[in-house]
Every structure is written in structure tokens, then in C-alpha cells.
C-alpha atoms as a PDB file:
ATOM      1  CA  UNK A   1     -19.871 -13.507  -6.273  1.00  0.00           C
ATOM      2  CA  UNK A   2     -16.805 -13.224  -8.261  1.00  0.00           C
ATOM      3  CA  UNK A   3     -14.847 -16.798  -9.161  1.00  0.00           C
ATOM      4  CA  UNK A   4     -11.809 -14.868  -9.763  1.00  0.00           C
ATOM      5  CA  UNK A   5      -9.898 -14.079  -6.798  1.00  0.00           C
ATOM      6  CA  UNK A   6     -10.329  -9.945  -5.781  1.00  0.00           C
ATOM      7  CA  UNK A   7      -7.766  -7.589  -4.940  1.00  0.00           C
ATOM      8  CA  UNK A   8      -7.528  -3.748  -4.212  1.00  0.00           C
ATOM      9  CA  UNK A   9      -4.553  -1.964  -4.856  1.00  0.00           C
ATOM     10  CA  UNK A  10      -4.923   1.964  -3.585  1.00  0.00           C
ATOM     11  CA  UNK A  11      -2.820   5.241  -5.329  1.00  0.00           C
ATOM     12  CA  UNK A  12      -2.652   3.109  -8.220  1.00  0.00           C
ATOM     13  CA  UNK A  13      -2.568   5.116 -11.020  1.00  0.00           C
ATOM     14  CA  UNK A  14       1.003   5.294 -11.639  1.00  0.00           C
ATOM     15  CA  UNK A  15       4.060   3.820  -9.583  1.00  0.00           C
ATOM     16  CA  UNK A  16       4.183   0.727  -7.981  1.00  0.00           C
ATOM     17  CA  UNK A  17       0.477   0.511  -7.397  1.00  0.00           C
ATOM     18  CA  UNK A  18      -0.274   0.425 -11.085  1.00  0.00           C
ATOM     19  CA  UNK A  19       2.306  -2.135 -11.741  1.00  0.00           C
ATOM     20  CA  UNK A  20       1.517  -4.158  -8.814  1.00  0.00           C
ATOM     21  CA  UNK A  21      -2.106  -3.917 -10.240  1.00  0.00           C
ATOM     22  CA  UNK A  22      -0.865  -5.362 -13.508  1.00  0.00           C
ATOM     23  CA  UNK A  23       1.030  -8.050 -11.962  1.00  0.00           C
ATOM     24  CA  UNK A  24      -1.406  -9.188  -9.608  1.00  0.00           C
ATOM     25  CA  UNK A  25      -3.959  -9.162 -12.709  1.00  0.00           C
ATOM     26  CA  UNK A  26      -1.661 -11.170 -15.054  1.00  0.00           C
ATOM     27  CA  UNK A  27      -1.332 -13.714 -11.745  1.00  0.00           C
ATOM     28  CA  UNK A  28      -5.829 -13.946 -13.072  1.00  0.00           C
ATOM     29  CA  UNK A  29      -6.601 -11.820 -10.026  1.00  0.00           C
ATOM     30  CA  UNK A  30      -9.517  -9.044 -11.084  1.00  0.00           C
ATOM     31  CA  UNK A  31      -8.727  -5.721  -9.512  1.00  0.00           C
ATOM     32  CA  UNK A  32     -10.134  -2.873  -8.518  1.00  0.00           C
ATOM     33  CA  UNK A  33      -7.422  -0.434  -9.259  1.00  0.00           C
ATOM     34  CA  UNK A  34      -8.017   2.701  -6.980  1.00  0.00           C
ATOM     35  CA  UNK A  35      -6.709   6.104  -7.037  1.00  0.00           C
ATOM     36  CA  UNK A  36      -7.936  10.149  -5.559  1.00  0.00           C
ATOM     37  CA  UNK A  37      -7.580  11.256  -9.329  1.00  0.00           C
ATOM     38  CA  UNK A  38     -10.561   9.859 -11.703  1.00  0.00           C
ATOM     39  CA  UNK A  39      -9.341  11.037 -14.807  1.00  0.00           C
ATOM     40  CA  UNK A  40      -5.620   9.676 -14.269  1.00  0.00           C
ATOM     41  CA  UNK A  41      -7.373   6.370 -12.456  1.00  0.00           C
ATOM     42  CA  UNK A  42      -9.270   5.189 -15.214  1.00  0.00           C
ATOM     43  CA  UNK A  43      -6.354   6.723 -18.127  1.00  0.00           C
ATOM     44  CA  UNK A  44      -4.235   3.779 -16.123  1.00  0.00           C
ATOM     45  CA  UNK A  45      -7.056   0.864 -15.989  1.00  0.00           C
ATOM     46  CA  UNK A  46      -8.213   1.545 -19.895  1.00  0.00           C
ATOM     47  CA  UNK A  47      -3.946   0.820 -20.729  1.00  0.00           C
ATOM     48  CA  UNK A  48      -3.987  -2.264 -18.264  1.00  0.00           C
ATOM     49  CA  UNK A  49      -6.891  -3.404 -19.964  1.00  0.00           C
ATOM     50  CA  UNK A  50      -5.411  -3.289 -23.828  1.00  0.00           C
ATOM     51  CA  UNK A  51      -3.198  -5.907 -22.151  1.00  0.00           C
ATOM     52  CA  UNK A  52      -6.143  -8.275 -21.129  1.00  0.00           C
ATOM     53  CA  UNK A  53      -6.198  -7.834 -18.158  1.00  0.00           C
ATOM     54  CA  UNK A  54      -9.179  -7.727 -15.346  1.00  0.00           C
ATOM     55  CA  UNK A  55      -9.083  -4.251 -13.929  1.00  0.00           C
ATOM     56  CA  UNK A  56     -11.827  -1.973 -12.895  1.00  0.00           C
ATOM     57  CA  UNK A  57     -11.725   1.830 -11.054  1.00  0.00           C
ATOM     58  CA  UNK A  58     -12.296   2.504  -8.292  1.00  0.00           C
ATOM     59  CA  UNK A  59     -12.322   6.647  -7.318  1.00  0.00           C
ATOM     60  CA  UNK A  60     -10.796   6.706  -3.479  1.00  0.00           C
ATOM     61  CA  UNK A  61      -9.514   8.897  -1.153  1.00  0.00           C
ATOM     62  CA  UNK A  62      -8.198   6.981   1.478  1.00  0.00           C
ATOM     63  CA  UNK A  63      -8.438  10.367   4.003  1.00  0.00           C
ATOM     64  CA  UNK A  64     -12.200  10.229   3.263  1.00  0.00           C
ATOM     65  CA  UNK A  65     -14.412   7.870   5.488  1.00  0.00           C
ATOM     66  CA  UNK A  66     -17.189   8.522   2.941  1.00  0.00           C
ATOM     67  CA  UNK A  67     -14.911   7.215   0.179  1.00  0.00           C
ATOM     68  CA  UNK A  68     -13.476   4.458   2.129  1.00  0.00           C
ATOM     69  CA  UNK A  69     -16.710   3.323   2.743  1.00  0.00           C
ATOM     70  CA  UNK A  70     -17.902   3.687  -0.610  1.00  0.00           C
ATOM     71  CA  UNK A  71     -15.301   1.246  -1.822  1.00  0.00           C
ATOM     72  CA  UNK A  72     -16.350  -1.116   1.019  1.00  0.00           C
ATOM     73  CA  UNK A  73     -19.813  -1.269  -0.485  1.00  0.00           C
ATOM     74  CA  UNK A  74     -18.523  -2.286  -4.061  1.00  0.00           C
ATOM     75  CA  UNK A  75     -16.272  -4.864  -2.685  1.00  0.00           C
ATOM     76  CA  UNK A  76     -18.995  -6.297  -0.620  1.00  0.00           C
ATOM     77  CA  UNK A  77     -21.099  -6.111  -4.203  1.00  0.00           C
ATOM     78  CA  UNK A  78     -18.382  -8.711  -5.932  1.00  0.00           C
ATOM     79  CA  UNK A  79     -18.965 -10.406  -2.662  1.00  0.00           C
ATOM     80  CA  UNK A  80     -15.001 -11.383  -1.664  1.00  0.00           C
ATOM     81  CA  UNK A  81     -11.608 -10.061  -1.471  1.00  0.00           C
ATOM     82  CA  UNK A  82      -8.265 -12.035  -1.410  1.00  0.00           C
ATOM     83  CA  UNK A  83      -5.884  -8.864  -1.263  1.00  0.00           C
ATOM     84  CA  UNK A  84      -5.922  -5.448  -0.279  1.00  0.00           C
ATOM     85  CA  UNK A  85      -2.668  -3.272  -1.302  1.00  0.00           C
ATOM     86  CA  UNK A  86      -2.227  -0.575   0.932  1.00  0.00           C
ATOM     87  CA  UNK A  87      -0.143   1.705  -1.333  1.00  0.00           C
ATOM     88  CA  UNK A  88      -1.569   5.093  -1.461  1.00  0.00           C
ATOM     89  CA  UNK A  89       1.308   7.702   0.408  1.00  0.00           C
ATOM     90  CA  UNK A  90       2.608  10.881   0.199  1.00  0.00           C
ATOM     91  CA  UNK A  91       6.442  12.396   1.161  1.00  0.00           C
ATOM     92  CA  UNK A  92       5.288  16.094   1.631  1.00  0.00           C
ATOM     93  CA  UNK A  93       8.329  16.882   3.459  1.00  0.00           C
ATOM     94  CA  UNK A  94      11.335  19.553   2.509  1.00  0.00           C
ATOM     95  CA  UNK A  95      13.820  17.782   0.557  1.00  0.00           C
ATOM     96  CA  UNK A  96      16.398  15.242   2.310  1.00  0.00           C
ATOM     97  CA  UNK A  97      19.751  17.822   2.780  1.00  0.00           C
ATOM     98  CA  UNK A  98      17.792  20.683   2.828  1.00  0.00           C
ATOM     99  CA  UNK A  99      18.077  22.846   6.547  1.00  0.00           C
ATOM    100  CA  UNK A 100      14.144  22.479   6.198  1.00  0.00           C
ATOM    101  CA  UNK A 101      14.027  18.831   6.729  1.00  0.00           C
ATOM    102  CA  UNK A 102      15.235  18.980   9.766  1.00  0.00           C
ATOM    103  CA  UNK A 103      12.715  17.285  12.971  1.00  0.00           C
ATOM    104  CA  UNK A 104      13.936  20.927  14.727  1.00  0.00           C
ATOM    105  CA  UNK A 105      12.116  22.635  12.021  1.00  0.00           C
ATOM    106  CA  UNK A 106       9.656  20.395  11.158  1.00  0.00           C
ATOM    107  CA  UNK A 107       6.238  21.391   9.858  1.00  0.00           C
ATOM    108  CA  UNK A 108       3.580  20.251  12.119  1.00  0.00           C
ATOM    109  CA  UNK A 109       0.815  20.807   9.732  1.00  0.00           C
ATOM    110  CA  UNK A 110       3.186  18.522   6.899  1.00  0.00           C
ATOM    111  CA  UNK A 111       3.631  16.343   9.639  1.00  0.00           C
ATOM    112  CA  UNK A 112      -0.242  15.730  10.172  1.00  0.00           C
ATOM    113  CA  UNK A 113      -1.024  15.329   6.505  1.00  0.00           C
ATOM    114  CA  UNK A 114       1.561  12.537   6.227  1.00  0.00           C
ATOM    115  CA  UNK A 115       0.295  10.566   9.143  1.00  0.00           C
ATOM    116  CA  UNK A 116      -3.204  11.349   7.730  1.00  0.00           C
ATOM    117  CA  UNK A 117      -2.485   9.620   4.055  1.00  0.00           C
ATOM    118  CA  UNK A 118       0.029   7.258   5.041  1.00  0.00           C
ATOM    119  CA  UNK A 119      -1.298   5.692   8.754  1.00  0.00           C
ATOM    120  CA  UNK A 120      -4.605   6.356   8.855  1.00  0.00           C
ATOM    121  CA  UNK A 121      -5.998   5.932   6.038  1.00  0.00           C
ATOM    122  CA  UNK A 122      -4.342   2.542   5.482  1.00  0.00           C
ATOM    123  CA  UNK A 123      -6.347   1.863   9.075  1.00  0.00           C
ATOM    124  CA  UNK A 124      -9.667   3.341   7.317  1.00  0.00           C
ATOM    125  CA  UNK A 125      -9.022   0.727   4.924  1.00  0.00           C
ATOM    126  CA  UNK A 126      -8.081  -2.261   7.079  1.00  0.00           C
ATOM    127  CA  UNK A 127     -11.077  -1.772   9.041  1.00  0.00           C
ATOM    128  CA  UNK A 128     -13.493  -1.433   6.141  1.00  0.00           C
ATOM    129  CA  UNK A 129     -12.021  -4.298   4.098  1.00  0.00           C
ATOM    130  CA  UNK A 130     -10.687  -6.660   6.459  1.00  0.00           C
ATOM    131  CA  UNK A 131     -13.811  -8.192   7.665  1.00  0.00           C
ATOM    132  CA  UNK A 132     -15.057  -8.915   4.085  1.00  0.00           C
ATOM    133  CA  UNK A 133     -11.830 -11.311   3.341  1.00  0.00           C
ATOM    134  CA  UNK A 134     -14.087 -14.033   5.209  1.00  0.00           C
ATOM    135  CA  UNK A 135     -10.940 -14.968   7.803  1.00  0.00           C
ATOM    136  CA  UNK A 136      -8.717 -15.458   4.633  1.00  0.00           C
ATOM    137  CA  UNK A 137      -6.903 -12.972   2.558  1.00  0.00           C
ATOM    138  CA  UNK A 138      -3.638 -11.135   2.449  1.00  0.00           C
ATOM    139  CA  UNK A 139      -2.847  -7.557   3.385  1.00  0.00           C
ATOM    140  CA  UNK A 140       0.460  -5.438   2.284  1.00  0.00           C
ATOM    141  CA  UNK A 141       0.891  -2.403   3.774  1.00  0.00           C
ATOM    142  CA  UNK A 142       3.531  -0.349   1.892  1.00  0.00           C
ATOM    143  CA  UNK A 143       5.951   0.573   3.984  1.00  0.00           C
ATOM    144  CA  UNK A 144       9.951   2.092   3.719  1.00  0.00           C
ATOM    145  CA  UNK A 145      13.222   1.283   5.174  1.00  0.00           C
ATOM    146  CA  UNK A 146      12.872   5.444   6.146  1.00  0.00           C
ATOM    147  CA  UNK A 147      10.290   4.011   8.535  1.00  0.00           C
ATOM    148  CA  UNK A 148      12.755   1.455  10.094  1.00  0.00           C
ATOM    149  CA  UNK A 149      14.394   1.747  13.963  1.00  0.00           C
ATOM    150  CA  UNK A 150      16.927   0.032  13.161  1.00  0.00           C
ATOM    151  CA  UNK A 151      18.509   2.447  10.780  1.00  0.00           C
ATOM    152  CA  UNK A 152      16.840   5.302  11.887  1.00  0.00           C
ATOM    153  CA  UNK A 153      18.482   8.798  11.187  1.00  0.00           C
ATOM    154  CA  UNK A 154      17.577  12.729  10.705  1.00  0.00           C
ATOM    155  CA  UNK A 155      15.196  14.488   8.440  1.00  0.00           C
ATOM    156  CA  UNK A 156      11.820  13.752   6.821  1.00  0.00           C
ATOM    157  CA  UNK A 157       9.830  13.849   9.844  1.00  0.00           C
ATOM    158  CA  UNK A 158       6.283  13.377   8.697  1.00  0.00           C
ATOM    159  CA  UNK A 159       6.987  10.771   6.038  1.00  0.00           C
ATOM    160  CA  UNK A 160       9.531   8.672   8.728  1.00  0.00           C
ATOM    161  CA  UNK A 161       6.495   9.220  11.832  1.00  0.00           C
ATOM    162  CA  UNK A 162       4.041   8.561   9.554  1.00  0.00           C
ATOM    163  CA  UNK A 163       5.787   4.837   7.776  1.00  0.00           C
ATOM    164  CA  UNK A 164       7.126   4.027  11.731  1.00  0.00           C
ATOM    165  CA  UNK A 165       3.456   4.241  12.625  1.00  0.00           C
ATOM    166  CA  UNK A 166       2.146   1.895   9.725  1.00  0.00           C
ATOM    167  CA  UNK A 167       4.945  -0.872  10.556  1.00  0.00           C
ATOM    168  CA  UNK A 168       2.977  -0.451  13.798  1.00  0.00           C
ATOM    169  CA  UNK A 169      -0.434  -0.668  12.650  1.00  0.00           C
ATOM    170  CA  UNK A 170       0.707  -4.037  10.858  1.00  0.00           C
ATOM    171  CA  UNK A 171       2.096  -5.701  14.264  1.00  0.00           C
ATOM    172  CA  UNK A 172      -1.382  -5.137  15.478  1.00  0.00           C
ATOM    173  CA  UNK A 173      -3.766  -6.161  12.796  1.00  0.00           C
ATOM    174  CA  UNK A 174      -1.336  -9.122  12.542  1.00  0.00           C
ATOM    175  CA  UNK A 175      -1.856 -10.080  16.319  1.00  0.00           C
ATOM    176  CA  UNK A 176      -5.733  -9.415  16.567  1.00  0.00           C
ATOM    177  CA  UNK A 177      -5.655 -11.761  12.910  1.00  0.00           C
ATOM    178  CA  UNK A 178      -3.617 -14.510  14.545  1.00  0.00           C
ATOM    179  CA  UNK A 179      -6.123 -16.889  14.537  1.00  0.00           C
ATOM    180  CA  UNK A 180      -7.542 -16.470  11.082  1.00  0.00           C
ATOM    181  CA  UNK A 181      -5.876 -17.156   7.987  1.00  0.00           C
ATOM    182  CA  UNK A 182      -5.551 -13.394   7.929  1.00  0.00           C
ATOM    183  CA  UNK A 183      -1.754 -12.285   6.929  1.00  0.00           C
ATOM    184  CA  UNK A 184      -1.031  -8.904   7.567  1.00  0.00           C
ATOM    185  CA  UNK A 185       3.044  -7.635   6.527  1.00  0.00           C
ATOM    186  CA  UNK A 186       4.777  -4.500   6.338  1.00  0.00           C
ATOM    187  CA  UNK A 187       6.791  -4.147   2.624  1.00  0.00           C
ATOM    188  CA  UNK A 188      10.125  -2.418   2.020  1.00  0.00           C
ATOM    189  CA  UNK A 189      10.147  -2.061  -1.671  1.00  0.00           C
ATOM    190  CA  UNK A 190      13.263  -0.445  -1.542  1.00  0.00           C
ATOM    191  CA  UNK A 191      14.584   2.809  -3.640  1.00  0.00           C
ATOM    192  CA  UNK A 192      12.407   2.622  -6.895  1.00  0.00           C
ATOM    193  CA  UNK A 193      12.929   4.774  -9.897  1.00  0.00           C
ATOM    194  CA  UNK A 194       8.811   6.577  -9.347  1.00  0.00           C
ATOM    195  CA  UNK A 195       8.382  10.348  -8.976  1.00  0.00           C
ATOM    196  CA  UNK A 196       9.162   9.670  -5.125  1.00  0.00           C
ATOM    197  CA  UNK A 197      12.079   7.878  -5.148  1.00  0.00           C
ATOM    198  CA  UNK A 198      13.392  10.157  -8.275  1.00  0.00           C
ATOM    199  CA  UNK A 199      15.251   8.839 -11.591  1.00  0.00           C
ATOM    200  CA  UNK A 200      18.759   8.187  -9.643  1.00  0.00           C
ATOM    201  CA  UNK A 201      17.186   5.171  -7.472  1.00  0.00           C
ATOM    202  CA  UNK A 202      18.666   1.739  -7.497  1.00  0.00           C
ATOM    203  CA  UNK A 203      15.329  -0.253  -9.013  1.00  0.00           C
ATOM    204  CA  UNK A 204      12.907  -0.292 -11.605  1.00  0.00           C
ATOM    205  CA  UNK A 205       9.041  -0.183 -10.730  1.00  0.00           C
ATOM    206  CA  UNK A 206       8.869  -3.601 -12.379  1.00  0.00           C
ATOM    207  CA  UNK A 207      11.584  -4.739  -9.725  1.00  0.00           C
ATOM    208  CA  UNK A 208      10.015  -2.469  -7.022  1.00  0.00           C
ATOM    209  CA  UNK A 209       6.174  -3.461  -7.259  1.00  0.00           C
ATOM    210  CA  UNK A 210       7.800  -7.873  -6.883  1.00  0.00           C
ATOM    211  CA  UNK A 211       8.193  -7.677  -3.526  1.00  0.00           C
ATOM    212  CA  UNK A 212       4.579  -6.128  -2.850  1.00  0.00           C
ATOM    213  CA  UNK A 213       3.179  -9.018  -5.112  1.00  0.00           C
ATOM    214  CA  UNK A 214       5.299 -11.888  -3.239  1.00  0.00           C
ATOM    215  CA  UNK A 215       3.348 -10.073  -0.130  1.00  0.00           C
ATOM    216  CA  UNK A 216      -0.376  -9.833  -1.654  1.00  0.00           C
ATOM    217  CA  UNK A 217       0.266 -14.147  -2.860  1.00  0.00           C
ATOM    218  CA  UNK A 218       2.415 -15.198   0.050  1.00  0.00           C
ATOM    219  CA  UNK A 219       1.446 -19.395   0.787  1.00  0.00           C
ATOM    220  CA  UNK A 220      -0.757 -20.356   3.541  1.00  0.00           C
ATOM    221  CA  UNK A 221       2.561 -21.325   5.818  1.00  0.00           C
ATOM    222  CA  UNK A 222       3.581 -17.834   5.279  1.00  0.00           C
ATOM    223  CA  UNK A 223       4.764 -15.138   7.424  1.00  0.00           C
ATOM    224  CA  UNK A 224       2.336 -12.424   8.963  1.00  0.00           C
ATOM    225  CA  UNK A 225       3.528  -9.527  11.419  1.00  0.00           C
ATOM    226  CA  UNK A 226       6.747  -9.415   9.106  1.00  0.00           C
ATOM    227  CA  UNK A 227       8.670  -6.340   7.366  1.00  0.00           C
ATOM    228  CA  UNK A 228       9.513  -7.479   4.305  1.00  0.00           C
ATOM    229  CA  UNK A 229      11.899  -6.453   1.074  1.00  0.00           C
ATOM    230  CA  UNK A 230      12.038  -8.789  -1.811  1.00  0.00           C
ATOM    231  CA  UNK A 231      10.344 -11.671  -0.100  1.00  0.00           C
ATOM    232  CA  UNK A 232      12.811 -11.329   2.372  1.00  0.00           C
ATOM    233  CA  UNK A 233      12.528 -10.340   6.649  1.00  0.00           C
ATOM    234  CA  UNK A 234      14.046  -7.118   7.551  1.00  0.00           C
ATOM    235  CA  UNK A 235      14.946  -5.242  10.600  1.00  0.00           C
ATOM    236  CA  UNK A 236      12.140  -3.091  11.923  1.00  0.00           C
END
């Protein structure tokens, strides 16, 4: 059994999931840094560990039970896990302005793949990995504000369904976890200069990937059930 504390961290070869890898790893957490693409995977845990830090691969696709449970048999191997980062997503949708992103013209088959990578496959995950975090452990599923009511407008279909559907799948797994030591939250990392958000957005991944780490280390008082961006509640 490991003596460091465990954490997996999925699509994290690049983005936010590779710097919230190296983040949580420089907080002494080992983890197992997971991502569809081997080659890019393991490019991104051999520069993370030049650093120092404690980071093995992982191959996943988070679409494929196979996979899913694959991972599931390595993690029960180490024999714990403190943190599972559900970060692995897609936006396969025309671009936002385009007459193509409209819901009236929406792909259905785009549609399906997004709910696919981004709803179920954090669920594949959640039931796989939960039960080995022993009734303690913290989950961040990585969510959007495109995925909140509250503010809820036009275009993007699949990737809006498909992150409206995860902040769902966290009120749930909170609930069913409420009397464990179990926190399950929804995180908002807001508009992040990655090859989704594009180079015109507001934050850096350094300043993006903070508020899934405050998440993935949140106290023992801490909120579960919660959407949070930057540490911070926000409207659903």
C-alpha cells in the first residue's frame, strides 16, 4: 500500500489536467497521470518527472469500460486513492457564432459523443474508483459555467447537455456519499488560455488548474454537492 496519498487526474496530458497533476504532485501526492494518447501521456509524465515529482501513466479511455476497469485494477494494486480528477472532455461542437451551433441545427451524433466523454465516462469512473477511496477521498468533476442554469444561453448543444448533466451526476454521488467522508463537487475553472478555451481567454492554466486543486485537497469541514470556481460557490 502506498504511504503517499494517491490521486488520478484523467485527459492529463496537456491542459489543466497536466498542471493539476503537477500541482497535486508538488502538494507530495503520487499520481497516476492518465490520458487516451500513450505516446503524448507518458511525453507529459517523463517532463513532470525532471521536476521530482511522483507521477506514473496511466493509458485510459474513459468511453471504454475495459479501460476504466483496467485503471481500477492498478489503483486497487497501490491499494488507496485520496483523489480522483475527473478532467477528461471534449467541445466537438460548431464554433460559438457560427449558424451551425445552433440547438435548431444541432448534430445529434456530436451531441452523443459529448455526453459520452464528458457524463458518462466521468460516471464509469466514479463507479470504478469511488469504492476504493475506503469512505474517504475527494472527487472533482470538471465542470463549466457553459453548463450552468443560471446563465444559460444558445449554442453548443452537446458540450452545454453534456457539462449540465455532470453538475447533475455530482448532486447525486454527493447525496448517496453523505454519510461518508466522501466529497464529491462540480468545478468551474473558468475561461483558461488551453486549446479549448483558445489564446484570447482571461486565465492562465497555472491560474485555471487552482481551483481544481483547492477541490481535490478541500478540509474535512468542507463543502460536497457544491459548484465551485476558485474555491468559491457558484450558481448552478
Amino acid at each position: 500500500m502506498s504511504e503517499q496519498p494517491v490521486a488520478v487526474v484523467t485527459g492529463a496530458n496537456r491542459g489543466l489536467g497536466l498542471e493539476a497533476s503537477r500541482q497535486l504532485a508538488a502538494l507530495g501526492y503520487l499520481v497516476l497521470l492518465t490520458a487516451r494518447r500513450e505516446p503524448e501521456g507518458r511525453a507529459a509524465v517523463q517532463r513532470l518527472a525532471t521536476q521530482g515529482l511522483s507521477v506514473r501513466f496511466h493509458p485510459l479511455d474513459v468511453t471504454n469500460e475495459v479501460s476504466v476497469r483496467t485503471l481500477a485494477e492498478t489503483v486497487r494494486g497501490i491499494g488507496r486513492l485520496d483523489v480522483l480528477v475527473n478532467n477528461a472532455g471534449i467541445f466537438c461542437d460548431p464554433p460559438p457564432g457560427t449558424p451551425e451551433a445552433s440547438v435548431f441545427r444541432a448534430d445529434l451524433a456530436r451531441v452523443r459523443e459529448s455526453i459520452e466523454t464528458n457524463t458518462l465516462g466521468p460516471l464509469r469512473l466514479c463507479q470504478a474508483l469511488i469504492p476504493l477511496m475506503a469512505g474517504r477521498g475527494r472527487v472533482v468533476n470538471v465542470s463549466s459555467g457553459m453548463g450552468q442554469l443560471d446563465e444559460m444561453n444558445g449554442c453548443c448543444p452537446g458540450y452545454r447537455m453534456s457539462k449540465v448533466s455532470l453538475n447533475a451526476l455530482t448532486r447525486m454521488l454527493a447525496d448517496e456519499l453523505k454519510a461518508t467522508a466522501v466529497k464529491v463537487n462540480s468545478v468551474c475553472p473558468g475561461w483558461v488560455r488551453t486549446d479549448m478555451g483558445g489564446a484570447n481567454a482571461d486565465l492562465t492554466v497555472k491560474e485555471g488548474a487552482r481551483g481544481i486543486v483547492l477541490a481535490a485537497t478541500l478540509p474535512d469541514d468542507g463543502p460536497s454537492g457544491g459548484f465551485l470556481r476558485d474555491g468559491k460557490p457558484i450558481a448552478w
